[in-house]
C-alpha atoms as a PDB file:
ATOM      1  CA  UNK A   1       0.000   0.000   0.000  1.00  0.00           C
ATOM      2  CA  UNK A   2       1.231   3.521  -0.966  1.00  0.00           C
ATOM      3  CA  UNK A   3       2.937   5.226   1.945  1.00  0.00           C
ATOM      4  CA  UNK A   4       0.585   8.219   1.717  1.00  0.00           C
ATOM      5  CA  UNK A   5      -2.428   6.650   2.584  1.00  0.00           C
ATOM      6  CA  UNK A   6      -3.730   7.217   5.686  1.00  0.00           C
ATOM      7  CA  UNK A   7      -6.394   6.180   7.948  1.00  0.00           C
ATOM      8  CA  UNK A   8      -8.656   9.637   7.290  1.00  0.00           C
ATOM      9  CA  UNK A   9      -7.989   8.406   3.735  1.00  0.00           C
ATOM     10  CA  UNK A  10     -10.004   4.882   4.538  1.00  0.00           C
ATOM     11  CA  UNK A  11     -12.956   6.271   7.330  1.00  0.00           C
ATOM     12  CA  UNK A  12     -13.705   8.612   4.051  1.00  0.00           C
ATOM     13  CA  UNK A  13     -14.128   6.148   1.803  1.00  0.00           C
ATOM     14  CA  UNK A  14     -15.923   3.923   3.953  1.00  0.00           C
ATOM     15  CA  UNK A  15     -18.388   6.261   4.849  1.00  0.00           C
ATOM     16  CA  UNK A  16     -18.746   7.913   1.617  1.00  0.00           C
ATOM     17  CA  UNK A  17     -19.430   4.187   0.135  1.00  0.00           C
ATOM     18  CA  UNK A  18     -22.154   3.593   3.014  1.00  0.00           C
ATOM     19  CA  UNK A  19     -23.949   7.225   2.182  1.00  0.00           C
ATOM     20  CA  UNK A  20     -23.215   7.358  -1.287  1.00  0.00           C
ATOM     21  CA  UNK A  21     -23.188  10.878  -0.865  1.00  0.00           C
ATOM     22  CA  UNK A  22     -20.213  13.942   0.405  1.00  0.00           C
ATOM     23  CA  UNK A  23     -22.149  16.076   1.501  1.00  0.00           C
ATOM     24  CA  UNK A  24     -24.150  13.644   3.648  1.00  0.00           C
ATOM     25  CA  UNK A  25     -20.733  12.000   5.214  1.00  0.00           C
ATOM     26  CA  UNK A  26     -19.224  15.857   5.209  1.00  0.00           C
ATOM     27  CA  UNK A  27     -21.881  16.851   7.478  1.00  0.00           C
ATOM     28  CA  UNK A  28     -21.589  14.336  10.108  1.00  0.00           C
ATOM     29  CA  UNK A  29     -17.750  14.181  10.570  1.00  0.00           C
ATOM     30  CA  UNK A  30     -18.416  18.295  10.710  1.00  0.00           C
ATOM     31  CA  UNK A  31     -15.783  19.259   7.269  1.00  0.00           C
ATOM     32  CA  UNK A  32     -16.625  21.240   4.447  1.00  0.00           C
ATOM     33  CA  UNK A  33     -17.512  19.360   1.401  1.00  0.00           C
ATOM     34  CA  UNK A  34     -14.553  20.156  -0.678  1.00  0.00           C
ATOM     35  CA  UNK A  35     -12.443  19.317   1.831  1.00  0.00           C
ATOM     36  CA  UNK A  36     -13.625  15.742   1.996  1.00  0.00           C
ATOM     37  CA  UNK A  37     -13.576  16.100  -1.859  1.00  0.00           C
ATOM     38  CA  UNK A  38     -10.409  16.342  -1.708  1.00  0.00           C
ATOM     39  CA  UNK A  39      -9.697  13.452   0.466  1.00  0.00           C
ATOM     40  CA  UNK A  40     -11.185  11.139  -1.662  1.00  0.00           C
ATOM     41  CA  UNK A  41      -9.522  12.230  -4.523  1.00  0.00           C
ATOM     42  CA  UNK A  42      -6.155  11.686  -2.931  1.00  0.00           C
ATOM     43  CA  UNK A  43      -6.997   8.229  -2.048  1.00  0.00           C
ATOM     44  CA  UNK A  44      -8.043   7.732  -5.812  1.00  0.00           C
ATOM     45  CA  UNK A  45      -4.559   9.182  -7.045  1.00  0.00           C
ATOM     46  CA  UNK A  46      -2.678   7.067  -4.567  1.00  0.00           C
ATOM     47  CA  UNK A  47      -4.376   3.940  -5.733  1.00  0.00           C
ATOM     48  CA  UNK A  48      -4.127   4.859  -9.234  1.00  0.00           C
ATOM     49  CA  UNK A  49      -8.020   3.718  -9.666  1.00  0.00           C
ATOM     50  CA  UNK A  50     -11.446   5.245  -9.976  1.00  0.00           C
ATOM     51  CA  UNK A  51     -13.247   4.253  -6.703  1.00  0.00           C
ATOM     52  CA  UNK A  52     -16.702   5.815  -7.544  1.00  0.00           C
ATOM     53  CA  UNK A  53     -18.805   6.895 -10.445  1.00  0.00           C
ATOM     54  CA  UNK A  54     -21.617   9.356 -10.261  1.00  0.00           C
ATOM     55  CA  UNK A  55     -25.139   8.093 -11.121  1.00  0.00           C
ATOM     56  CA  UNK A  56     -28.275  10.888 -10.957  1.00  0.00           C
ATOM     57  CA  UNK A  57     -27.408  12.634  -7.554  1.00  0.00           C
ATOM     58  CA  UNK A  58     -25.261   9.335  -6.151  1.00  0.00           C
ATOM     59  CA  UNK A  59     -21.821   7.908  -5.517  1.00  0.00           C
ATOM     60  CA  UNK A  60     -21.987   4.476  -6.640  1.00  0.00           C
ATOM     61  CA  UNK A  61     -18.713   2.028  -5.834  1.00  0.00           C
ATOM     62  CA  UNK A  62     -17.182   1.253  -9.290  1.00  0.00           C
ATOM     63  CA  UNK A  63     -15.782  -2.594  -9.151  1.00  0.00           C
ATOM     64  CA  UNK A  64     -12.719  -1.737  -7.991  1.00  0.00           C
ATOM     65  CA  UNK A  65     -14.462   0.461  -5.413  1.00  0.00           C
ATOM     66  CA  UNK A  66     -16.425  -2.555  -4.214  1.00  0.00           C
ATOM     67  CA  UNK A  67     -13.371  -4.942  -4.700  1.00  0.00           C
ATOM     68  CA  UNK A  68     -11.314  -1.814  -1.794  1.00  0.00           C
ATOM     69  CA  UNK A  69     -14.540  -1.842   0.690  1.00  0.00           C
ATOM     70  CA  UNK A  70     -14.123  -5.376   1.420  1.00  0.00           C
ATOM     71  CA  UNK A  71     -10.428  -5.349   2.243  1.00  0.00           C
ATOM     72  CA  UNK A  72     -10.739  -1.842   3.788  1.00  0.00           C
ATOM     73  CA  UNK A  73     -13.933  -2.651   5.999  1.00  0.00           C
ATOM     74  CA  UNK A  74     -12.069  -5.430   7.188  1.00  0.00           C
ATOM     75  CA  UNK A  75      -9.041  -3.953   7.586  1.00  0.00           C
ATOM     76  CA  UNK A  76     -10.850  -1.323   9.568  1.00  0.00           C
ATOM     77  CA  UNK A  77     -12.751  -3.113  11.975  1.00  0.00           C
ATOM     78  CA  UNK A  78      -9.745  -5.133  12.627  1.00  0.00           C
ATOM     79  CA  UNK A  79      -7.735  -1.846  14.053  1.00  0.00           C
ATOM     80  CA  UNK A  80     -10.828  -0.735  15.697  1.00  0.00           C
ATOM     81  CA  UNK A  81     -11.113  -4.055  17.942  1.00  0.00           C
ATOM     82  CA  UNK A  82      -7.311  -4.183  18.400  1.00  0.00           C
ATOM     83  CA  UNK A  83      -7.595  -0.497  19.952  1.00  0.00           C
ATOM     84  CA  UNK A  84     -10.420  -1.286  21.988  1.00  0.00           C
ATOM     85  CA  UNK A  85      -8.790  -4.209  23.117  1.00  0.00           C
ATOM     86  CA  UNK A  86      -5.892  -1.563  24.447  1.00  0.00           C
ATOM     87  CA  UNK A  87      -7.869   0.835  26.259  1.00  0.00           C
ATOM     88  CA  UNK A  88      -7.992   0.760  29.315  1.00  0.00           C
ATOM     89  CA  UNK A  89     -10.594  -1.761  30.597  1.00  0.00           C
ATOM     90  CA  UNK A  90     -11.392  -2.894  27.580  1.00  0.00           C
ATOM     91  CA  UNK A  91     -11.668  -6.576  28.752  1.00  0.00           C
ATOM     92  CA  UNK A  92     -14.972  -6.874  30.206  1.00  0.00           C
ATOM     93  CA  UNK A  93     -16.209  -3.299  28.563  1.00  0.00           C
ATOM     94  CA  UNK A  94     -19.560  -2.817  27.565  1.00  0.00           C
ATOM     95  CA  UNK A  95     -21.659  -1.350  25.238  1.00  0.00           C
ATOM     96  CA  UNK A  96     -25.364  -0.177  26.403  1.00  0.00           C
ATOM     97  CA  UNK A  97     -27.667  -0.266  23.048  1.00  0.00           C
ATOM     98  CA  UNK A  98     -31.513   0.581  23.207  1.00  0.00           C
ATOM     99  CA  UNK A  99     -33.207  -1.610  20.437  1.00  0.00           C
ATOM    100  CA  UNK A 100     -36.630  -0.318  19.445  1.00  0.00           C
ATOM    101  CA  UNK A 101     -39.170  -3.539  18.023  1.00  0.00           C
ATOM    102  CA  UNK A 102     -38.599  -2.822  14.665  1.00  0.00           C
ATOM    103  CA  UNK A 103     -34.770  -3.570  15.033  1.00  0.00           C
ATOM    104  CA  UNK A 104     -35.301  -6.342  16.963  1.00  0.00           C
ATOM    105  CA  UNK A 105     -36.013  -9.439  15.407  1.00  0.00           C
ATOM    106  CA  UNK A 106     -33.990  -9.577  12.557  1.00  0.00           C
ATOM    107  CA  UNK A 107     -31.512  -6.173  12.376  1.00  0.00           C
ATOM    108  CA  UNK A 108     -29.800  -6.105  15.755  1.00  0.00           C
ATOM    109  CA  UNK A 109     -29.211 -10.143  15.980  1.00  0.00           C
ATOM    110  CA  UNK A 110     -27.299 -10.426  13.284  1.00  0.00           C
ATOM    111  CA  UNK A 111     -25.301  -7.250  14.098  1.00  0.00           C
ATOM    112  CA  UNK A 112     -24.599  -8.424  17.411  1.00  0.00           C
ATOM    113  CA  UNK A 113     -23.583 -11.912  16.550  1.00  0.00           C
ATOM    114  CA  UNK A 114     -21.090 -10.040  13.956  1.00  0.00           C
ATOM    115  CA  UNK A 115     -19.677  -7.635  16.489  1.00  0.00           C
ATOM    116  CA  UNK A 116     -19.205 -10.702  18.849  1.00  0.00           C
ATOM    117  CA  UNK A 117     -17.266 -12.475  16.179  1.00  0.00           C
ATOM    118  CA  UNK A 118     -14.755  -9.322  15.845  1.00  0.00           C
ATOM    119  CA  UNK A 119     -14.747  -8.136  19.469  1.00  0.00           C
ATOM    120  CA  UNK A 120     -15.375 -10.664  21.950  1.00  0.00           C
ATOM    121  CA  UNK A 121     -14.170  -8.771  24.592  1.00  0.00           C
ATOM    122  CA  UNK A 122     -17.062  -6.479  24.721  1.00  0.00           C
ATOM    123  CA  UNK A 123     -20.274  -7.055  25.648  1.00  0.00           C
ATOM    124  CA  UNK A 124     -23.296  -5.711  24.531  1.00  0.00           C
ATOM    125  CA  UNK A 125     -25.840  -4.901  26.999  1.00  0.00           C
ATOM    126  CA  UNK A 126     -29.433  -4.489  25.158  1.00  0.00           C
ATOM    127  CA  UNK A 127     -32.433  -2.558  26.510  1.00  0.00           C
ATOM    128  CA  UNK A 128     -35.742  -3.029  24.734  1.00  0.00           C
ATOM    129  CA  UNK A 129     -38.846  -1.069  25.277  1.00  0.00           C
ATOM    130  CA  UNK A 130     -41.375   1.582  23.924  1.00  0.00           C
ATOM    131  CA  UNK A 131     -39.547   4.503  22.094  1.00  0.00           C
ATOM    132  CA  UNK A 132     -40.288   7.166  25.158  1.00  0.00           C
ATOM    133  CA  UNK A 133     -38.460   4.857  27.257  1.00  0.00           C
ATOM    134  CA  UNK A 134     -35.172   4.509  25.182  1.00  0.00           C
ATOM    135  CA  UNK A 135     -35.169   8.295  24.193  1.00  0.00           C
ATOM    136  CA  UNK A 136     -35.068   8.486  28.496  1.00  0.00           C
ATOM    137  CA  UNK A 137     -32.298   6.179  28.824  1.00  0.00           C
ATOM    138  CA  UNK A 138     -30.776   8.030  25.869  1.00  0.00           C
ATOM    139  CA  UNK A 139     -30.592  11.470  27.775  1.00  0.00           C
ATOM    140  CA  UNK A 140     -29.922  10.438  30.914  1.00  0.00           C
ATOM    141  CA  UNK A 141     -26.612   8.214  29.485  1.00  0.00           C
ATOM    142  CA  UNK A 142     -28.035   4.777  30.733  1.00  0.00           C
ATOM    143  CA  UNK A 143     -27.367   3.790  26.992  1.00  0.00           C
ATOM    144  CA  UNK A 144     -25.220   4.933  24.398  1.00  0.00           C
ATOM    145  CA  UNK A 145     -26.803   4.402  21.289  1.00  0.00           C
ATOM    146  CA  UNK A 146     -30.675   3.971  20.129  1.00  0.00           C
ATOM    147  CA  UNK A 147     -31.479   1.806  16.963  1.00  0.00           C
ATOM    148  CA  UNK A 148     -34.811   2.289  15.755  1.00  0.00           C
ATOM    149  CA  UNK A 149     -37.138   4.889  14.560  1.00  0.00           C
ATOM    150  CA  UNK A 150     -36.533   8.023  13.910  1.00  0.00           C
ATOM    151  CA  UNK A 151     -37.431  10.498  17.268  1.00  0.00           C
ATOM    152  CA  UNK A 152     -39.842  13.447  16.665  1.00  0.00           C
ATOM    153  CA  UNK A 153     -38.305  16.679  15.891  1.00  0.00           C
ATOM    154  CA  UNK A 154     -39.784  17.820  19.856  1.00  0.00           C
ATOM    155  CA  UNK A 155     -37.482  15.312  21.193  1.00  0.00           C
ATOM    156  CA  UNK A 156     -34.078  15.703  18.940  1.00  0.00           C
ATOM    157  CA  UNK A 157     -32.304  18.480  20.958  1.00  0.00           C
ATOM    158  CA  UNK A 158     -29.048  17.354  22.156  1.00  0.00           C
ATOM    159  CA  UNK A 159     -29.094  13.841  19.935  1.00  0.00           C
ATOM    160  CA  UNK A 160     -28.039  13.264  16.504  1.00  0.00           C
ATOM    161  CA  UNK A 161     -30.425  11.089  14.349  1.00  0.00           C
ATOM    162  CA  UNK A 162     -27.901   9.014  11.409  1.00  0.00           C
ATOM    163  CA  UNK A 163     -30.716   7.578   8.866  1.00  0.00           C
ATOM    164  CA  UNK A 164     -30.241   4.230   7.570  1.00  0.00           C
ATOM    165  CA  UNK A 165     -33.285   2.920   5.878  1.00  0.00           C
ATOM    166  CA  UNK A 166     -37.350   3.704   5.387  1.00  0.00           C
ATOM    167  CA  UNK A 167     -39.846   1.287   6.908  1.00  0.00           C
ATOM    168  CA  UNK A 168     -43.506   0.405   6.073  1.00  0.00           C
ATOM    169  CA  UNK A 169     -45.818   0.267   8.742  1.00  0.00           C
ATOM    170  CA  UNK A 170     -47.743  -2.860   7.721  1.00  0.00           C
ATOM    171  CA  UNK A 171     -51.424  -4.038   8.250  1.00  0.00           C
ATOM    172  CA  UNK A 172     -51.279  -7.732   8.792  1.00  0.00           C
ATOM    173  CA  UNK A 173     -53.779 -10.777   9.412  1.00  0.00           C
ATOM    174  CA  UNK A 174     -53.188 -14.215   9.979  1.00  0.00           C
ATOM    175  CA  UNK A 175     -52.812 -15.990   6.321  1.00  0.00           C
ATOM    176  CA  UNK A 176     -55.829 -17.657   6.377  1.00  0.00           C
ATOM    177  CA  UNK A 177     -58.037 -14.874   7.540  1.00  0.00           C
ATOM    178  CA  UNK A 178     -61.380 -15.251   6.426  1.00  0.00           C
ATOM    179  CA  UNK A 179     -62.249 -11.689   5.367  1.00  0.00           C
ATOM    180  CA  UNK A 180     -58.628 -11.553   3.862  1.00  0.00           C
ATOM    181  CA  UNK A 181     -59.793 -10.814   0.323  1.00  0.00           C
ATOM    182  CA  UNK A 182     -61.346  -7.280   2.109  1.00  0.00           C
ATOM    183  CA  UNK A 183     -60.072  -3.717   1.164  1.00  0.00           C
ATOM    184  CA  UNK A 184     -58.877  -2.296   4.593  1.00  0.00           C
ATOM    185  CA  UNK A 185     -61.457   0.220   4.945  1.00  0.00           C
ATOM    186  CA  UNK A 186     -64.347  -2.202   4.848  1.00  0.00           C
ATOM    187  CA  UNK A 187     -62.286  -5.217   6.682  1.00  0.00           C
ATOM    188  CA  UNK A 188     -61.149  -2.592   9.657  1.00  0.00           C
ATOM    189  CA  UNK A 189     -64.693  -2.311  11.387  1.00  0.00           C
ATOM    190  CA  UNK A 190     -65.733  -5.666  11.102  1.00  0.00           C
ATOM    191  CA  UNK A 191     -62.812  -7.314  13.217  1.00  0.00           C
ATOM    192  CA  UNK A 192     -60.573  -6.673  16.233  1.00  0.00           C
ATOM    193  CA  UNK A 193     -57.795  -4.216  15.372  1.00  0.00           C
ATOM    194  CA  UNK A 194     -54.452  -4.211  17.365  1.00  0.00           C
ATOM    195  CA  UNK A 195     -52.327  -1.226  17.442  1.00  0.00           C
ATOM    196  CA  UNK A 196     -49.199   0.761  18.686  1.00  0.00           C
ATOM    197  CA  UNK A 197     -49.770   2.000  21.723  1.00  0.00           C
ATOM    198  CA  UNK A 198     -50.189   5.542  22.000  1.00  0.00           C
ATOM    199  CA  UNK A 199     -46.848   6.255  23.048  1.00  0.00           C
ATOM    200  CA  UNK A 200     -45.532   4.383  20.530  1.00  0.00           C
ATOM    201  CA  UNK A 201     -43.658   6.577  17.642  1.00  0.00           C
ATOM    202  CA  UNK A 202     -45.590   4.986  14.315  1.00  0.00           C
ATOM    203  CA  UNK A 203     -48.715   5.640  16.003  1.00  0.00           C
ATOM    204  CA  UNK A 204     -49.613   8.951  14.708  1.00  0.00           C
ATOM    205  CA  UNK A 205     -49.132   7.808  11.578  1.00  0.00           C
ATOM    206  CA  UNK A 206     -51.645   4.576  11.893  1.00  0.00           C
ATOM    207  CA  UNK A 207     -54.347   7.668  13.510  1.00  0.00           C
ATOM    208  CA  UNK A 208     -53.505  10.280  10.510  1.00  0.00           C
ATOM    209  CA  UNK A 209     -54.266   6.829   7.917  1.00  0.00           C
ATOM    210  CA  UNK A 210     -57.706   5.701   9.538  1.00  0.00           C
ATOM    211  CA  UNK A 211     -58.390   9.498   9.040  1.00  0.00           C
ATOM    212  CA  UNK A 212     -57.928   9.030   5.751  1.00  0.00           C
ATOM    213  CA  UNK A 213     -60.348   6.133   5.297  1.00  0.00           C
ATOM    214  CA  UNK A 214     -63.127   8.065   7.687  1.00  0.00           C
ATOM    215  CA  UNK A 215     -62.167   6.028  10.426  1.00  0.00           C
ATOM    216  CA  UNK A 216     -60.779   8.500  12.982  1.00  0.00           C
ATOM    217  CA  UNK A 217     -63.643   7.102  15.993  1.00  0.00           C
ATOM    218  CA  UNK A 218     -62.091   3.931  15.705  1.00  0.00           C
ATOM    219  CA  UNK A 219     -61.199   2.258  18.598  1.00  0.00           C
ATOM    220  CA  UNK A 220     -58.308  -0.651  18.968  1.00  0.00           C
ATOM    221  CA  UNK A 221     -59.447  -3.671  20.771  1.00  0.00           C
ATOM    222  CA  UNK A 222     -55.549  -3.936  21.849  1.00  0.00           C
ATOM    223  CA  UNK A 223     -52.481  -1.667  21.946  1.00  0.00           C
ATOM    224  CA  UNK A 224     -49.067  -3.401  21.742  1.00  0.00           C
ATOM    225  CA  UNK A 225     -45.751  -3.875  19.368  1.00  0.00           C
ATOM    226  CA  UNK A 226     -44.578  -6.691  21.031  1.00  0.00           C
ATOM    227  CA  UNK A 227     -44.351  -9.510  18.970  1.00  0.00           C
ATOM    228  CA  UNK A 228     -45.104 -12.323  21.310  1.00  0.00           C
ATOM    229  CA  UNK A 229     -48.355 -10.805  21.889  1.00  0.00           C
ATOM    230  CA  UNK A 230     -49.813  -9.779  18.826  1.00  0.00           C
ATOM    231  CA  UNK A 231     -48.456 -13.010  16.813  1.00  0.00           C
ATOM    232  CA  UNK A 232     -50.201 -14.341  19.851  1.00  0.00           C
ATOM    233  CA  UNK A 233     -53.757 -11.882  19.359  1.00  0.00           C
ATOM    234  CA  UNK A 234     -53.514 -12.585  15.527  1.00  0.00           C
ATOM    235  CA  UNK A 235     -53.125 -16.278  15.310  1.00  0.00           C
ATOM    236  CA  UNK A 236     -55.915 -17.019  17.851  1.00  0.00           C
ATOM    237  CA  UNK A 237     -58.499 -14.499  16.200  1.00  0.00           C
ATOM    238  CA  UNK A 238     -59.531 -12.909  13.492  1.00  0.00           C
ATOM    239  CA  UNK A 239     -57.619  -9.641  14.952  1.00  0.00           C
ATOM    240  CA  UNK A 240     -55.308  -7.569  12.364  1.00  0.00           C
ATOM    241  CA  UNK A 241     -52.508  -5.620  13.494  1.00  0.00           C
ATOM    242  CA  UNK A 242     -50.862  -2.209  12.333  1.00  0.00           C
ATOM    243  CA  UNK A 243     -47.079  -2.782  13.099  1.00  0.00           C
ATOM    244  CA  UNK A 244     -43.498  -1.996  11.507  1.00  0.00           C
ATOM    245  CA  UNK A 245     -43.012  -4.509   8.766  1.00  0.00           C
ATOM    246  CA  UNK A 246     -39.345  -5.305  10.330  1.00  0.00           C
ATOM    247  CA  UNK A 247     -41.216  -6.484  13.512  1.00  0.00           C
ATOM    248  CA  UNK A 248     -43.115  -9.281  11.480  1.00  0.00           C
ATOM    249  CA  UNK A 249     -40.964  -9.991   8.646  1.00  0.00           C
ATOM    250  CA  UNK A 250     -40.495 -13.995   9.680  1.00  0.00           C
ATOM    251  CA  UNK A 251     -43.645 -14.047  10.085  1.00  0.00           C
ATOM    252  CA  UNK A 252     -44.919 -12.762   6.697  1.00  0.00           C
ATOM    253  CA  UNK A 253     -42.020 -14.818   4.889  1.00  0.00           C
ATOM    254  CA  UNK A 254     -43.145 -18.205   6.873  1.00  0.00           C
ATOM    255  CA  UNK A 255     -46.959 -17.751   5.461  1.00  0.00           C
ATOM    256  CA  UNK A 256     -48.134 -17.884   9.131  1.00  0.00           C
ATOM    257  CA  UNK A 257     -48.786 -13.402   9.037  1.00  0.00           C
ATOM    258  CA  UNK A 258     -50.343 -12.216   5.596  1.00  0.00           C
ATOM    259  CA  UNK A 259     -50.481  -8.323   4.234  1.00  0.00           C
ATOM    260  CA  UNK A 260     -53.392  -5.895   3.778  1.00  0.00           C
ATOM    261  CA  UNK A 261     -53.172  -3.778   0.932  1.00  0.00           C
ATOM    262  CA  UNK A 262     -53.224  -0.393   2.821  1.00  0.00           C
ATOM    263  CA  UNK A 263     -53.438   1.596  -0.587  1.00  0.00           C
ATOM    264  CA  UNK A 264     -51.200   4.331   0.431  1.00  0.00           C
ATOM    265  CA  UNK A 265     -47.291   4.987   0.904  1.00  0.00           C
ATOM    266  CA  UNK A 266     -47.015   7.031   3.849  1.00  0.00           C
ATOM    267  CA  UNK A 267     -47.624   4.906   5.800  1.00  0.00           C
ATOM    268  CA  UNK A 268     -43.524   4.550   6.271  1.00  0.00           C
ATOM    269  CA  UNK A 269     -40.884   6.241   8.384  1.00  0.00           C
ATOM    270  CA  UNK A 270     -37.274   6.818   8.582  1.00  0.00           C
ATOM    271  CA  UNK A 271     -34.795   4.184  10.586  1.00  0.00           C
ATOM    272  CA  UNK A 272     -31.754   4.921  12.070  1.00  0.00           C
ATOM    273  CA  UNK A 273     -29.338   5.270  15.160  1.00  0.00           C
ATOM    274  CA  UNK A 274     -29.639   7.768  17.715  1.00  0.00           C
ATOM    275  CA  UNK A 275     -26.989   9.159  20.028  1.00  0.00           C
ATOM    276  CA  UNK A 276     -26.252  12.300  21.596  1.00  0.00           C
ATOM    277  CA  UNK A 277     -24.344  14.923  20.463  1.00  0.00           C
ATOM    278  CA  UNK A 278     -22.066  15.523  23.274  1.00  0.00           C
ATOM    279  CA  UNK A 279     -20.458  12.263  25.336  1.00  0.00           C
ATOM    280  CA  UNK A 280     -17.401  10.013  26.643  1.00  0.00           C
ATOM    281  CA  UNK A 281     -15.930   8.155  23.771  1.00  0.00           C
ATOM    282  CA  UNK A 282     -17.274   4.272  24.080  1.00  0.00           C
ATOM    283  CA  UNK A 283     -14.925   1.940  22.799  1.00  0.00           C
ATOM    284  CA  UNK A 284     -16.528   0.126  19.857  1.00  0.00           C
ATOM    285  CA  UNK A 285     -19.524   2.191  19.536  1.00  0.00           C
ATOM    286  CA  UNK A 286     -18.119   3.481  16.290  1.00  0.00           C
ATOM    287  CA  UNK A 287     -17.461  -0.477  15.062  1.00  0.00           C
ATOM    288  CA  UNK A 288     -21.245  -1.517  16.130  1.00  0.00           C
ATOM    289  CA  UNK A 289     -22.673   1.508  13.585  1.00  0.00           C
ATOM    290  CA  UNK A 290     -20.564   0.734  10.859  1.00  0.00           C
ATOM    291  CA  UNK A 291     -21.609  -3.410  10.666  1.00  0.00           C
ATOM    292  CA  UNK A 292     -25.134  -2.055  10.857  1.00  0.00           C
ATOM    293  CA  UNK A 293     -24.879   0.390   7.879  1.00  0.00           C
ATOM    294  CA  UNK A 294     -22.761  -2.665   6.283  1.00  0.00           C
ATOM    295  CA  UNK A 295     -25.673  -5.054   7.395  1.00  0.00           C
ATOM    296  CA  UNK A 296     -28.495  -2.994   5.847  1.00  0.00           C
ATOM    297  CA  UNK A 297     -26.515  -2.456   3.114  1.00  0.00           C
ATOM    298  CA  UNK A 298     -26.130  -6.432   2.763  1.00  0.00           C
ATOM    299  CA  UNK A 299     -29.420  -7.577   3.358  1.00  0.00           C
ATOM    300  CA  UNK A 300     -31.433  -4.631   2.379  1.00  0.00           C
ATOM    301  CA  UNK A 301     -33.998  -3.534   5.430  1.00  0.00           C
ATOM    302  CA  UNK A 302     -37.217  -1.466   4.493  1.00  0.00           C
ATOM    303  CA  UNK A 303     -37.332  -3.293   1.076  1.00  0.00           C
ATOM    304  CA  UNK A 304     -40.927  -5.124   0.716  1.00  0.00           C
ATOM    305  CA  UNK A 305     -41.087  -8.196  -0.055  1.00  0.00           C
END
């Protein structure tokens, strides 16, 4: 490897190839875009190859772009976990992570079991509750990063909000549901409907929907977006259930959950992490973001199936 290159070179690239986008990655490391311009085009002369291409209003990896990331991600992490490993109590360190449902069942597990693999030495303690909750344990510093939805704009003052991904907010049924073939507005008042609680963050959205449909009176037979209990309300009735696709995904590609057509595409919100702006460095906090941007990026969250 050339001489030159140095470690601001790689972060750059790394998070220019996750964003696909300067100004985006410029913003959050606080530089001016030309300056970060100018980084990457270093790292281009010093490898003597054209890492990106531009495509509409996107950075898109060429293939020897791609063919860097995967050494250079590696490479990365690697330095990042033999760092942690030197600080200072590293052995036994831990990392506090609030994981909102939507994260849960399929996002965070195989982030975690990925972070184990490259730093064993740290553990990750997970807190899982409604999004009011985790925002608390957020300020206060009982937990140093929130995966999940995005927080309302009331709430974001002192945190920074790093978008990964949009998310539907699905209506779903049990598959063999016997009004199944309905259109949600006339299937809604004829059967049990669960939904997010009221403190829960997608719920204005599910209110400002039924609004649409003339609905606005109606009342939920349950409130919940835990998954044990509404796979639970759903399979043993002829309930339906407004809930982040994420939180159901097994279930809808098993066959045991089926989708309503809702008709509409707002019903969707932004995912990301959560921190705040102003903190003590945590050893391998900076590692855990990066293999979920590189996990999304892999197995493509907030895409329907």
């Amino acid at each position: 490897m050339h001489a030159a290159i140095k470690l601001r070179h790689i972060r750059a690239f790394l998070d220019i190839a996750a964003e696909g986008s300067l100004s985006a990655v410029a913003r959050r490391h606080g530089i001016t875009q030309p300056a970060l311009s100018r980084t990457l085009a270093e790292l281009e002369e010093l490898l003597a190859v054209q890492l990106f291409r531009r495509e509409k209003r996107r950075l898109v990896l060429t293939e020897h772009g791609a063919l860097f990331r995967r050494h250079a991600s590696v490479g990365l992490q690697a330095l990042e976990a033999g760092a942690a490993a030197l600080h200072p109590g590293a052995a036994g360190s831990t990392i506090r992570v609030g994981v909102l449902p939507t994260a849960a069942t399929r996002l965070f597990p195989r982030v975690a079991l990925r972070f184990r693999e490259i730093a064993p030495e740290t553990v990750l303690a997970i807190e899982t509750g409604p999004h009011s909750f985790l925002i608390g344990l957020l300020r206060d510093g009982a937990i140093d990063l929130m995966i999940g939805r995005m927080p309302a704009a009331s709430e974001m003052a002192g945190l920074i909000f790093e978008h990964l991904y949009e998310e539907e907010i699905a209506l779903v049924a049990r598959h063999d549901h016997p009004l199944r073939d309905e259109r949600a507005a006339q299937l809604l008042p004829q059967v049990p409907v669960v939904m997010p609680p009221g403190t829960a963050i997608i719920r204005r959205a599910v209110d400002e929907y039924l609004m649409t449909l003339n609905l606005a009176g109606l009342l939920p037979a349950f409130e919940t977006v835990a998954l044990p209990v509404g796979r639970g309300l759903l399979l043993g009735s002829d309930a339906v259930w407004f809930i982040s696709r994420g939180v159901v995904a097994d279930e809808l590609d098993r066959g045991e959950f089926r989708e309503i057509p809702t008709g509409v595409r707002f019903l969707s919100g932004a995912v990301g992490l959560t921190r705040r702006q102003a903190g003590p460095s945590v050893p391998g906090l900076e590692l855990l973001a990066r293999l979920t941007r590189e996990s999304i990026e892999r197995h493509g969250e907030g895409r329907s199936s």
